[in-house]
N, C-alpha and C. Protein backbone atom coordinates (compact mmCIF):
# COMPACT_ATOMS: atom_id res chain seq x y z
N UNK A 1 10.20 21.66 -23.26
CA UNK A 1 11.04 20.99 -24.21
C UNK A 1 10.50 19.60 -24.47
N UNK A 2 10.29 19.25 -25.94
CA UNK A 2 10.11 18.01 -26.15
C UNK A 2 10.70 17.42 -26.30
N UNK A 3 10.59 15.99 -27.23
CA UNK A 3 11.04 15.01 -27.71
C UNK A 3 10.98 15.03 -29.16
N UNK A 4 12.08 15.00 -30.13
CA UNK A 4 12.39 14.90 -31.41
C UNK A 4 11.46 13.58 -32.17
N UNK A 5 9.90 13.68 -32.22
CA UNK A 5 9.43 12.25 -32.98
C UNK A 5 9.94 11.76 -34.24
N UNK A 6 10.55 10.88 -34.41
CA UNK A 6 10.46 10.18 -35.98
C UNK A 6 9.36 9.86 -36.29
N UNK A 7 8.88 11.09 -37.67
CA UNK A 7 7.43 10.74 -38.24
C UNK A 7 7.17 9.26 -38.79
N UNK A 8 8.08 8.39 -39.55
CA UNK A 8 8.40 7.22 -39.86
C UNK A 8 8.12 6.59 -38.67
N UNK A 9 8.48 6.56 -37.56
CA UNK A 9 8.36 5.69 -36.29
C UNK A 9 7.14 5.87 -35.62
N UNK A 10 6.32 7.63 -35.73
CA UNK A 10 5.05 7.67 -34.71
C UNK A 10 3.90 7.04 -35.92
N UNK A 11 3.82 6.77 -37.35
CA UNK A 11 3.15 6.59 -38.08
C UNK A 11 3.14 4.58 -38.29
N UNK A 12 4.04 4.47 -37.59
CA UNK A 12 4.54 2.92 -37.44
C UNK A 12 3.73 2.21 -35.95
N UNK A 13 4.48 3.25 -35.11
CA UNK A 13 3.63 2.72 -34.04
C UNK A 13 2.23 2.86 -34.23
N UNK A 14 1.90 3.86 -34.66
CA UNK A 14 -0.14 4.04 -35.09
C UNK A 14 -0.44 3.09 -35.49
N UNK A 15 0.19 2.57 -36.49
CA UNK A 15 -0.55 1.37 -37.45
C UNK A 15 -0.17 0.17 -36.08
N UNK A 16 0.80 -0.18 -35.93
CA UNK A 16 0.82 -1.19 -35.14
C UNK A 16 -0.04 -0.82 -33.78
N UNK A 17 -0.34 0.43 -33.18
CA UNK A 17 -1.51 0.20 -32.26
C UNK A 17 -2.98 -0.14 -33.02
N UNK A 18 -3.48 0.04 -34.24
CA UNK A 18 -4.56 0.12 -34.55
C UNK A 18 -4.53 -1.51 -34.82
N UNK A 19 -3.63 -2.40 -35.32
CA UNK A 19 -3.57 -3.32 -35.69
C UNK A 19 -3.92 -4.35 -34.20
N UNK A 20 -3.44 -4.00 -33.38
CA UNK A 20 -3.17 -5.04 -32.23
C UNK A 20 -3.70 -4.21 -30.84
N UNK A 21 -4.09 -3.66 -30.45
CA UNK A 21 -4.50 -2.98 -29.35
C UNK A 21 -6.13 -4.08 -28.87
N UNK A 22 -7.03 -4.01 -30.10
CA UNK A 22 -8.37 -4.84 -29.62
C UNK A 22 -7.67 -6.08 -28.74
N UNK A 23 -6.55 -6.79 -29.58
CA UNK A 23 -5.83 -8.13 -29.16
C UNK A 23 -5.41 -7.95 -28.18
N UNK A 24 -4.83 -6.91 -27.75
CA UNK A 24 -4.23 -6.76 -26.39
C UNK A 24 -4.94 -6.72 -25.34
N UNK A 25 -5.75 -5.80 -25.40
CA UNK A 25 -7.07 -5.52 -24.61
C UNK A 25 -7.79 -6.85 -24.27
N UNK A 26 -7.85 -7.87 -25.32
CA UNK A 26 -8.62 -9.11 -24.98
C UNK A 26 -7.93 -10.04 -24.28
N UNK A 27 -6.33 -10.01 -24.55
CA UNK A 27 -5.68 -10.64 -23.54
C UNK A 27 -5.63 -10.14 -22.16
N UNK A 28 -5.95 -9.18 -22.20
CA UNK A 28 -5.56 -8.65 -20.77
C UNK A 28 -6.89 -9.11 -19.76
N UNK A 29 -8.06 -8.99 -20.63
CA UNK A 29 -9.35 -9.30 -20.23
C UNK A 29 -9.64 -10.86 -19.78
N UNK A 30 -8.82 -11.31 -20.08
CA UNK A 30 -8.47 -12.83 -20.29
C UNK A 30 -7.75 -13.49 -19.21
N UNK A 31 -6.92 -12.30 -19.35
CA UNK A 31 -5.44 -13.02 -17.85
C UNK A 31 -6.08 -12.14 -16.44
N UNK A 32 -6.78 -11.08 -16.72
CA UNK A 32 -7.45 -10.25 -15.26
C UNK A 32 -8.68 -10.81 -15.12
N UNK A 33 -9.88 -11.30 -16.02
CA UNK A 33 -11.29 -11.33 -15.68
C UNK A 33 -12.25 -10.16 -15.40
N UNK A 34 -11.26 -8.63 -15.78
CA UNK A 34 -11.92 -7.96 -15.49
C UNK A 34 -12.08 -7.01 -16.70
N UNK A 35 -12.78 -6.84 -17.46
CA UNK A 35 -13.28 -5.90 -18.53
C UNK A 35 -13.03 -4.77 -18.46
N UNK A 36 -13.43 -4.22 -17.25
CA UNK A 36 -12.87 -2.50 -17.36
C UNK A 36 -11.40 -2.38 -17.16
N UNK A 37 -10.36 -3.26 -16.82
CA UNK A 37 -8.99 -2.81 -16.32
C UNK A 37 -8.42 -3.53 -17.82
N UNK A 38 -9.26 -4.01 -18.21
CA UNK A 38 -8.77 -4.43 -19.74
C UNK A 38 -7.69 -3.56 -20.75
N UNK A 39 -8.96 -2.74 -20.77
CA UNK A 39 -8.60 -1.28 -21.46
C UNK A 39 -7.84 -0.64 -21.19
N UNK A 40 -7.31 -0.27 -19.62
CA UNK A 40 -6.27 0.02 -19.23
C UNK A 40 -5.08 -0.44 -19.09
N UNK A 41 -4.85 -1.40 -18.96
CA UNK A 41 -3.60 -2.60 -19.28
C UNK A 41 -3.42 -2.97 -20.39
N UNK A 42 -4.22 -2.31 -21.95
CA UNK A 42 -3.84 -2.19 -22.70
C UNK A 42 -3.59 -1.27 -23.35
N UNK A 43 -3.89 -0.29 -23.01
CA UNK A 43 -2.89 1.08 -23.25
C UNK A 43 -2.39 1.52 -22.23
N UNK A 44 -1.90 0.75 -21.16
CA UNK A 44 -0.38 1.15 -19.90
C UNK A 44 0.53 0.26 -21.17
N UNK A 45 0.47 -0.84 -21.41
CA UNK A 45 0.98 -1.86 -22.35
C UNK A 45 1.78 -1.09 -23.49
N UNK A 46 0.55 -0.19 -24.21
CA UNK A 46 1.32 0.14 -25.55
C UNK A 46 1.99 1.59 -25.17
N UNK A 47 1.26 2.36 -23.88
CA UNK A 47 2.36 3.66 -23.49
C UNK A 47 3.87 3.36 -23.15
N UNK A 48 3.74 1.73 -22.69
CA UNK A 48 5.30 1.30 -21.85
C UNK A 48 6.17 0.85 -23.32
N UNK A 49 4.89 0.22 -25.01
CA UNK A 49 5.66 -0.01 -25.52
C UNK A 49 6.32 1.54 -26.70
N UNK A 50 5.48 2.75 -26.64
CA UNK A 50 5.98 3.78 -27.30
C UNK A 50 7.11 4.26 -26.85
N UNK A 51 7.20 3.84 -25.23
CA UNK A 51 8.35 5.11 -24.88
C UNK A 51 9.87 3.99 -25.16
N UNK A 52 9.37 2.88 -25.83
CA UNK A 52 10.33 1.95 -26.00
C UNK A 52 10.41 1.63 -27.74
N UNK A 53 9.80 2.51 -28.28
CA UNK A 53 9.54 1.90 -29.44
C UNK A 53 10.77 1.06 -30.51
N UNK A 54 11.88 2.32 -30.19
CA UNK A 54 12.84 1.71 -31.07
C UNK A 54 13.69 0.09 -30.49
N UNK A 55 13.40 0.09 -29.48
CA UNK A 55 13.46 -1.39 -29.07
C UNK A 55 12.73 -2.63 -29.52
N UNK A 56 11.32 -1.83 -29.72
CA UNK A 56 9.91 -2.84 -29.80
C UNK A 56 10.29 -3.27 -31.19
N UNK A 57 10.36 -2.21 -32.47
CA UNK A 57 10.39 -2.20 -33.44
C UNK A 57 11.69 -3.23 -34.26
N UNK A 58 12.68 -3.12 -33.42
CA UNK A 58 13.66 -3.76 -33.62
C UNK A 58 13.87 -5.67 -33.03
N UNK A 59 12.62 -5.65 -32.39
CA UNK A 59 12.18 -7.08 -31.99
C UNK A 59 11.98 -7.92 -32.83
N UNK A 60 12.80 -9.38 -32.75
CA UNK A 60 12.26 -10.01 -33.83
C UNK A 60 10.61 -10.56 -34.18
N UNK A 61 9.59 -10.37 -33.05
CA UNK A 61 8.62 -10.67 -32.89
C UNK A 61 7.61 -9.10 -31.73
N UNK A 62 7.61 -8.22 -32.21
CA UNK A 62 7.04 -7.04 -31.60
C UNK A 62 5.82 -7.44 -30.95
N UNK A 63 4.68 -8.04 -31.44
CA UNK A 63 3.57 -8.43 -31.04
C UNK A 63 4.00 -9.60 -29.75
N UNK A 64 4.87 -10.18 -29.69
CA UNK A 64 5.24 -11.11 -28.83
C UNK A 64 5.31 -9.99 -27.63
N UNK A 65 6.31 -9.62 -27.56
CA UNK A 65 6.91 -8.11 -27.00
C UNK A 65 5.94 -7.95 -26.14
N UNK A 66 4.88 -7.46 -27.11
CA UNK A 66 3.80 -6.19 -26.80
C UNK A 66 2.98 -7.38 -25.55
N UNK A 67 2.86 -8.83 -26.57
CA UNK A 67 1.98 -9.51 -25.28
C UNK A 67 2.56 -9.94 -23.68
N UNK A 68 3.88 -9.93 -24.04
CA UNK A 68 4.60 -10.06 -22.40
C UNK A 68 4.66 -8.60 -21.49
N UNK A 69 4.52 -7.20 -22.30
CA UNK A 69 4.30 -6.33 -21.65
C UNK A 69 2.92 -6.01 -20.76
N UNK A 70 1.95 -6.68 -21.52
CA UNK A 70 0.57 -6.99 -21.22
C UNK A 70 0.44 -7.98 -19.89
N UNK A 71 1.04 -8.92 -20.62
CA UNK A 71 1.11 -10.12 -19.23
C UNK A 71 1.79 -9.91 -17.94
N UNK A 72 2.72 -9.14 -17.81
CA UNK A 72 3.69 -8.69 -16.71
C UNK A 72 2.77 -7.25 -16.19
N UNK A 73 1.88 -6.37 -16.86
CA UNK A 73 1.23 -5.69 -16.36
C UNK A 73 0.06 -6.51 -15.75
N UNK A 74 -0.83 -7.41 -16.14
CA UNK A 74 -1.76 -8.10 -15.62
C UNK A 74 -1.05 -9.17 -14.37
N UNK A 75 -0.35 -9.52 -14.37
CA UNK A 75 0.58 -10.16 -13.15
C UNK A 75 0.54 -9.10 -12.27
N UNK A 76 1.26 -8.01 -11.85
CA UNK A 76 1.13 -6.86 -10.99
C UNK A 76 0.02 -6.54 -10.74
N UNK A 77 -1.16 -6.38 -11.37
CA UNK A 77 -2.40 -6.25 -11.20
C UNK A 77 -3.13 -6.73 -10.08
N UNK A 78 -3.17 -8.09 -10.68
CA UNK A 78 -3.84 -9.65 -9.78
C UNK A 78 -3.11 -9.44 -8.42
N UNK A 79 -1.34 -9.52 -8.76
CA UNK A 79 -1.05 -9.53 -7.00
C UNK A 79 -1.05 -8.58 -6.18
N UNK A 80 -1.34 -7.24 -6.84
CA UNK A 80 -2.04 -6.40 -6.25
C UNK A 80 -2.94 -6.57 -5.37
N UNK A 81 -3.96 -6.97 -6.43
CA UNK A 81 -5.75 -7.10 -6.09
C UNK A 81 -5.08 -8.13 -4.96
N UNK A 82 -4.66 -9.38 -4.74
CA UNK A 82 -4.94 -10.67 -4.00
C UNK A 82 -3.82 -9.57 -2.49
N UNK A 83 -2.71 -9.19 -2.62
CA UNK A 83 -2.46 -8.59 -1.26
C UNK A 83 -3.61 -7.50 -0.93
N UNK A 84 -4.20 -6.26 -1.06
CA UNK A 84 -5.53 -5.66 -0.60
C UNK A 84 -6.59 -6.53 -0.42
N UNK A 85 -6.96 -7.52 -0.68
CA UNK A 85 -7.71 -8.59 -0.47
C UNK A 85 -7.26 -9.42 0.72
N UNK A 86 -6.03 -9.63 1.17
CA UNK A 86 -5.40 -10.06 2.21
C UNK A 86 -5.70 -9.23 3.33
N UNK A 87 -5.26 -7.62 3.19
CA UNK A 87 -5.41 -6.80 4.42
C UNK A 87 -6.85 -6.84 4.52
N UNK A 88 -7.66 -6.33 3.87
CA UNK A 88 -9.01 -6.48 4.05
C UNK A 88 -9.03 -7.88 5.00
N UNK A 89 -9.37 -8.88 4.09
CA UNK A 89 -9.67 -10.30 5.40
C UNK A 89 -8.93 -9.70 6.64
N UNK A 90 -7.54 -8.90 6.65
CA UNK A 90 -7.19 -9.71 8.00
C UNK A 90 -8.13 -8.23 9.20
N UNK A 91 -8.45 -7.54 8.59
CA UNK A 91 -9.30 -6.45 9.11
C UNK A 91 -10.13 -7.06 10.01
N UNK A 92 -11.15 -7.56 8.95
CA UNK A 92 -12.43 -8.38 8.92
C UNK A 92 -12.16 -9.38 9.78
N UNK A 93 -11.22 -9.93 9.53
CA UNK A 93 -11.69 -11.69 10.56
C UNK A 93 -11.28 -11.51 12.19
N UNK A 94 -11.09 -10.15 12.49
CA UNK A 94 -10.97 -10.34 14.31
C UNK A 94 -12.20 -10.57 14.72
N UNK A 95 -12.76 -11.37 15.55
CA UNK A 95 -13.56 -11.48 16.13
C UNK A 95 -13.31 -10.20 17.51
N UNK A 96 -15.02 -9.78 17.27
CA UNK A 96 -15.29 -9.06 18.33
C UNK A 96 -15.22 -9.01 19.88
N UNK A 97 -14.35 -8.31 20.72
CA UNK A 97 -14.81 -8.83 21.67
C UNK A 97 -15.12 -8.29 22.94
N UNK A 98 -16.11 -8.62 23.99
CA UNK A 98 -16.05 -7.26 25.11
C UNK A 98 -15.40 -7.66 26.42
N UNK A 99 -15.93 -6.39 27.22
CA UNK A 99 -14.63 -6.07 28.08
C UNK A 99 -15.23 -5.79 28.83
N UNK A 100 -15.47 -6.29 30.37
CA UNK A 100 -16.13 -6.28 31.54
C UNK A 100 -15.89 -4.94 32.20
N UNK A 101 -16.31 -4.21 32.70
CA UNK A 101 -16.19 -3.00 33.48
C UNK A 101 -14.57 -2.34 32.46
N UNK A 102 -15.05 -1.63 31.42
CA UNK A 102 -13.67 -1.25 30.77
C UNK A 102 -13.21 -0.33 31.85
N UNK A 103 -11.80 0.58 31.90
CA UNK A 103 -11.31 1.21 32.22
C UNK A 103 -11.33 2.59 31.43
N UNK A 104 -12.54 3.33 31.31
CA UNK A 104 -12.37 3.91 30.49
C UNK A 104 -11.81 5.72 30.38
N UNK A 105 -11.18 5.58 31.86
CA UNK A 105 -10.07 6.88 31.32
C UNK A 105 -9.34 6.65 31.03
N UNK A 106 -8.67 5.23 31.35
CA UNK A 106 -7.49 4.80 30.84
C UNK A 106 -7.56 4.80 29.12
N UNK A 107 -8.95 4.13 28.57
CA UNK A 107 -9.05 4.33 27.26
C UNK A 107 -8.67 5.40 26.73
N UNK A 108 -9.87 6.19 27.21
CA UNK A 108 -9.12 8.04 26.82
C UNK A 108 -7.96 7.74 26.85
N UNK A 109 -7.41 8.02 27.92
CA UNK A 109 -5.87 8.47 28.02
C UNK A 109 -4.71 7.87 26.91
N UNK A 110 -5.19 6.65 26.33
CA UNK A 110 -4.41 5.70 25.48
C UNK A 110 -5.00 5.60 24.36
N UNK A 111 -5.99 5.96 23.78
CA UNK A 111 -6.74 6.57 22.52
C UNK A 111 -5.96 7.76 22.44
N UNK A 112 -6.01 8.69 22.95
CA UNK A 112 -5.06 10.32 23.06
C UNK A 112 -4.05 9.92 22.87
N UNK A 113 -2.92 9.04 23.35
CA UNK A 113 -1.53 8.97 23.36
C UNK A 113 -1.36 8.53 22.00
N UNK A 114 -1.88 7.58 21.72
CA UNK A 114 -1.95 6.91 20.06
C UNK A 114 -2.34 7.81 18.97
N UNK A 115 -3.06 8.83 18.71
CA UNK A 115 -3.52 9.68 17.89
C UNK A 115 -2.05 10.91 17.65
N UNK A 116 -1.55 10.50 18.90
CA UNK A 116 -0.20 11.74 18.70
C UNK A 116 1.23 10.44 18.19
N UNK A 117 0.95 9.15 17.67
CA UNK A 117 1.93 8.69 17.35
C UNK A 117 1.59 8.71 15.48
N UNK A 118 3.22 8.74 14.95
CA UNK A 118 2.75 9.03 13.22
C UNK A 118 2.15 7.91 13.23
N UNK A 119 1.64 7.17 12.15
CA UNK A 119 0.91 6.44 11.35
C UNK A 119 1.15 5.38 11.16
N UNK A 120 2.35 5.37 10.76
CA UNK A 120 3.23 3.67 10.48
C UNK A 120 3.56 2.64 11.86
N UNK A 121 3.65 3.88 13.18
CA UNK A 121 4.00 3.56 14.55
C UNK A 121 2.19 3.52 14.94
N UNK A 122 1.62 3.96 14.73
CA UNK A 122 0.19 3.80 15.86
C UNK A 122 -0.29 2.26 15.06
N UNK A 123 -0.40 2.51 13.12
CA UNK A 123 -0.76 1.09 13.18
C UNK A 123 0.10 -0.45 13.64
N UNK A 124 1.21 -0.21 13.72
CA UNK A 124 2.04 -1.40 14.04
C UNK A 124 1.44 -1.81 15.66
N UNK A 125 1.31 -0.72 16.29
CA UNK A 125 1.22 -1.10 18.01
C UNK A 125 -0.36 -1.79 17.85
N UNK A 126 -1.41 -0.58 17.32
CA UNK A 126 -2.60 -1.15 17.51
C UNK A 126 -2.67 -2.61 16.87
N UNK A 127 -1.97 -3.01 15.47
CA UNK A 127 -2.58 -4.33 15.05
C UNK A 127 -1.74 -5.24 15.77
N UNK A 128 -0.72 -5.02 16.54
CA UNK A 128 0.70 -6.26 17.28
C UNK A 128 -0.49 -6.30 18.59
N UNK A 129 -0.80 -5.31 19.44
CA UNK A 129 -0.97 -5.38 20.34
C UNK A 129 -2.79 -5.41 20.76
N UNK A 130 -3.82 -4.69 20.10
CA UNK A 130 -4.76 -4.05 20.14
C UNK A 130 -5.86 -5.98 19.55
N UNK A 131 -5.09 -5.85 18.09
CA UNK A 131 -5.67 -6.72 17.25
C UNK A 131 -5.11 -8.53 17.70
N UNK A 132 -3.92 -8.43 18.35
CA UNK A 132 -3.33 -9.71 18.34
C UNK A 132 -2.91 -10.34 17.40
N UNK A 133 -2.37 -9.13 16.25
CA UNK A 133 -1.67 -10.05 14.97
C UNK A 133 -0.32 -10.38 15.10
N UNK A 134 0.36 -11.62 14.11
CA UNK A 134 1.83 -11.68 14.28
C UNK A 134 2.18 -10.96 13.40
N UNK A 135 3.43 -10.37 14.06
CA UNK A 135 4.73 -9.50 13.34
C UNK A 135 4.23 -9.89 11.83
N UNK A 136 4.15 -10.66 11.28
CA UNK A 136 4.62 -11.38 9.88
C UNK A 136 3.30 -10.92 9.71
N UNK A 137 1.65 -11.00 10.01
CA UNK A 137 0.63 -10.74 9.43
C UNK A 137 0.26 -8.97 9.26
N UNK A 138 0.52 -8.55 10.46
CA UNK A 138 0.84 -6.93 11.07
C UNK A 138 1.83 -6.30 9.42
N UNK A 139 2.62 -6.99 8.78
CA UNK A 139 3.93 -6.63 7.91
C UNK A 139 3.35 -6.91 6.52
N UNK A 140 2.38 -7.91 6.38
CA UNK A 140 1.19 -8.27 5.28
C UNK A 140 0.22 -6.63 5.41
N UNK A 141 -0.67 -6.86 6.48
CA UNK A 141 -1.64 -6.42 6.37
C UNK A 141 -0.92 -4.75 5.87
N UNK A 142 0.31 -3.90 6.37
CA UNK A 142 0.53 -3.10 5.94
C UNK A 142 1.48 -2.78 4.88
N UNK A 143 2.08 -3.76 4.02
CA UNK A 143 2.64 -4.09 3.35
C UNK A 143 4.26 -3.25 3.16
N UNK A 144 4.44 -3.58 4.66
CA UNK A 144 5.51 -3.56 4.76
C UNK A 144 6.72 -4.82 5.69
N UNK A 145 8.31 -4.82 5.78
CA UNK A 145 8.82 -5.97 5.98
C UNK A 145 8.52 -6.13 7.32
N UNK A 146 8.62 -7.49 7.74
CA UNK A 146 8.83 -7.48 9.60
C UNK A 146 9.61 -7.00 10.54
N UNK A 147 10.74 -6.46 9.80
CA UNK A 147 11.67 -5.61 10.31
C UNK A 147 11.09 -4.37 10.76
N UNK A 148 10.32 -3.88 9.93
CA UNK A 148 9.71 -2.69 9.92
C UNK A 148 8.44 -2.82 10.88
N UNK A 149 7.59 -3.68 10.84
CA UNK A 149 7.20 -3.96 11.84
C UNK A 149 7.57 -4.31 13.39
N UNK A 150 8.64 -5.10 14.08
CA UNK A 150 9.47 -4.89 15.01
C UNK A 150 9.85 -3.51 15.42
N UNK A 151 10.51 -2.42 14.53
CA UNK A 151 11.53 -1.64 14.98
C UNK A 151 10.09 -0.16 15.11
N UNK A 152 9.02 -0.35 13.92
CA UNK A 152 8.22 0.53 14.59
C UNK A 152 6.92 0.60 15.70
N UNK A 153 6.71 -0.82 16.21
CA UNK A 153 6.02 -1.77 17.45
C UNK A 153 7.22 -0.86 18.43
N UNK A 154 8.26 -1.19 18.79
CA UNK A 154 9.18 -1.03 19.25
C UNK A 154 9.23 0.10 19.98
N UNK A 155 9.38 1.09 18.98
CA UNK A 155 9.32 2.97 18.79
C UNK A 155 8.36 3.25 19.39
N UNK A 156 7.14 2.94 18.94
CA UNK A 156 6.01 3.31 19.16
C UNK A 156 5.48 3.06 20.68
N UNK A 157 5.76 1.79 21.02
CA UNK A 157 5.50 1.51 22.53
C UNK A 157 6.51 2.48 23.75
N UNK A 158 7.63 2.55 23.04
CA UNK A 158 8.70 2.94 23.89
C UNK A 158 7.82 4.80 23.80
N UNK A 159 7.56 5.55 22.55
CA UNK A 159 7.27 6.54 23.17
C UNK A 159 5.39 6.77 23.61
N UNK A 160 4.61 5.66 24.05
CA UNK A 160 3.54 5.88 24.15
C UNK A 160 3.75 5.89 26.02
N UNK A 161 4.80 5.05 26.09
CA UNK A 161 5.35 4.64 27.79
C UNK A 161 5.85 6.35 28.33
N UNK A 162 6.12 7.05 27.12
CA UNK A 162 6.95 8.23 27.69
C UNK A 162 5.41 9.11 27.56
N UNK A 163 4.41 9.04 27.15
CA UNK A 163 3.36 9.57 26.83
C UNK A 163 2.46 9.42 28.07
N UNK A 164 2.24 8.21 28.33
CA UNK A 164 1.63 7.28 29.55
C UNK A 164 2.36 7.78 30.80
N UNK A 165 3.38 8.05 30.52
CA UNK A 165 3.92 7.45 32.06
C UNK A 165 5.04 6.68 32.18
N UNK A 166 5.97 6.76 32.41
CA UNK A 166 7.16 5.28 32.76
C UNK A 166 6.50 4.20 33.20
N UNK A 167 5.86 3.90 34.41
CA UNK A 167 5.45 2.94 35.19
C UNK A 167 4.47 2.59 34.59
N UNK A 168 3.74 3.20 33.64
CA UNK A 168 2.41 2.42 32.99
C UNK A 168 1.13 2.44 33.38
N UNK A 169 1.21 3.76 34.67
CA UNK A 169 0.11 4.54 34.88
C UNK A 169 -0.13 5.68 33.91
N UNK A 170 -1.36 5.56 33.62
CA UNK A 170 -1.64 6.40 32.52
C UNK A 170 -2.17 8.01 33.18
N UNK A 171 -1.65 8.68 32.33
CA UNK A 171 -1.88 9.78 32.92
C UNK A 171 -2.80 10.47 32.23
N UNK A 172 -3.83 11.66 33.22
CA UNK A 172 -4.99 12.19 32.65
C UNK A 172 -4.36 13.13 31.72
N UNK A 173 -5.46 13.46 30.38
CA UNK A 173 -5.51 14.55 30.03
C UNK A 173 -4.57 16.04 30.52
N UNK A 174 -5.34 16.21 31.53
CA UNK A 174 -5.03 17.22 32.01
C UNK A 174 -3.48 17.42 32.69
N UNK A 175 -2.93 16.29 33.20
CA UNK A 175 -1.78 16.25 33.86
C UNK A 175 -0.83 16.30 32.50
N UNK A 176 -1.31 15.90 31.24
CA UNK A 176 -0.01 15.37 30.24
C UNK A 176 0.15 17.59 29.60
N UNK A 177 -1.04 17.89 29.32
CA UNK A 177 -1.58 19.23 28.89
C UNK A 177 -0.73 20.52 30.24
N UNK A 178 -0.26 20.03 31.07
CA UNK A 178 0.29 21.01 32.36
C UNK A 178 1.60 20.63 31.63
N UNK A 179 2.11 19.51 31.90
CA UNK A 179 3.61 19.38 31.68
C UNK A 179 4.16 19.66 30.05
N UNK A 180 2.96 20.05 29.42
CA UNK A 180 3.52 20.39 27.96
C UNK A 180 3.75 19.14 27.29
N UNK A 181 3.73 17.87 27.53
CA UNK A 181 3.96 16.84 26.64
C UNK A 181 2.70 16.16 25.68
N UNK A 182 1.44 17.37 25.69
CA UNK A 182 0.42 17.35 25.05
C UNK A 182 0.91 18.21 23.30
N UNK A 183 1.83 18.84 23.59
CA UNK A 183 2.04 19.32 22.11
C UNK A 183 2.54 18.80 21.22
N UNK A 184 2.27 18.95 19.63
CA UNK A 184 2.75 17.81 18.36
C UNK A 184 3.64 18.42 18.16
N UNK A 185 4.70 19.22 18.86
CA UNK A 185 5.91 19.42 18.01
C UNK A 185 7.10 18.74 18.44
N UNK A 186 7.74 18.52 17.24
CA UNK A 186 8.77 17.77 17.41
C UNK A 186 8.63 15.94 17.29
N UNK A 187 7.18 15.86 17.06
CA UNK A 187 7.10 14.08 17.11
C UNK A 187 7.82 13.83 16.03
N UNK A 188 8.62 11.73 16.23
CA UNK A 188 9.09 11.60 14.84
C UNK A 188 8.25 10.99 14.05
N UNK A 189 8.58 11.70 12.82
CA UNK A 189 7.81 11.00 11.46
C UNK A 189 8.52 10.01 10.91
């Protein structure tokens, strides 16, 4: 099932995309710096202004319209680009560092326990705890609130302890694989 077009209105909007679309496109190129997302932010621009047309049309200034739809798409854009540009750096800027005689069944054993936590809980623990980020950068880098960071740090430690061990002896492979607490069913998502 479609949509009923007014030929009067899709022959209106044509002319007004053919008229102003280059313009749009150059503003957008203008407020992003980037040429190829140009093109695209100017026809996201005029798709956001068709499915609005009888609004647009009824504007006392449509081309005005059309350029704040442009500009509010290139705004979302940029702070896009500048938060992924944030997580990236905060990736990047841990300094490396080593570890004298590691413990490395314990690694195993806590590499394994983490691979069985969902996603949102393994990265919160590894970047709070692993990376040494704060709550508030940990909530950047995954772009989610600090709340959310807290309550799944939280979760996540509480069932890696039930994974590990209560006491925080880590347990082998093989001991977690006997007692059955090696299987993925039932983890929460």
């Amino acid at each position: 099932m479609g949509t009923v077009v007014d030929d009067a209105a899709s022959v209106e909007f044509h002319a007004f995309f053919d008229r102003h679309y280059a313009e749009l496109s150059r503003l957008a190129h203008l407020l992003t710096g980037e040429a190829d997302a140009a093109d695209d932010l100017a026809a996201d621009a005029l798709l956001a202004l068709w499915n609005r047309w009888d609004r647009v049309r009824a504007a006392d200034h449509p081309v005005a319209y059309a350029r704040g739809v442009v500009a509010n798409l290139a705004r979302t854009r940029i702070r896009s680009a500048v938060r992924e540009r944030r997580r990236i750096a905060l990736f990047w800027s841990q300094r490396e560092e080593k570890t004298e005689n590691p413990d490395i069944a314990g690694v195993v054993d806590v590499q394994s326990a983490l691979r069985r936590l969902p996603f949102r809980k393994r990265a919160c623990v590894v970047l709070r705890h692993a990376f040494d980020l704060s709550e508030k950068d940990t909530a950047l880098a995954l772009g989610v609130s600090v709340g959310t960071v807290k309550s799944q740090t939280s979760k996540g430690m509480a069932e890696l302890q039930k994974l590990l061990g209560a006491r925080g002896a880590p347990l082998t492979m093989p001991a977690m694989v006997r007692t059955g607490e090696a299987s993925a069913s039932g983890r929460d998502r």
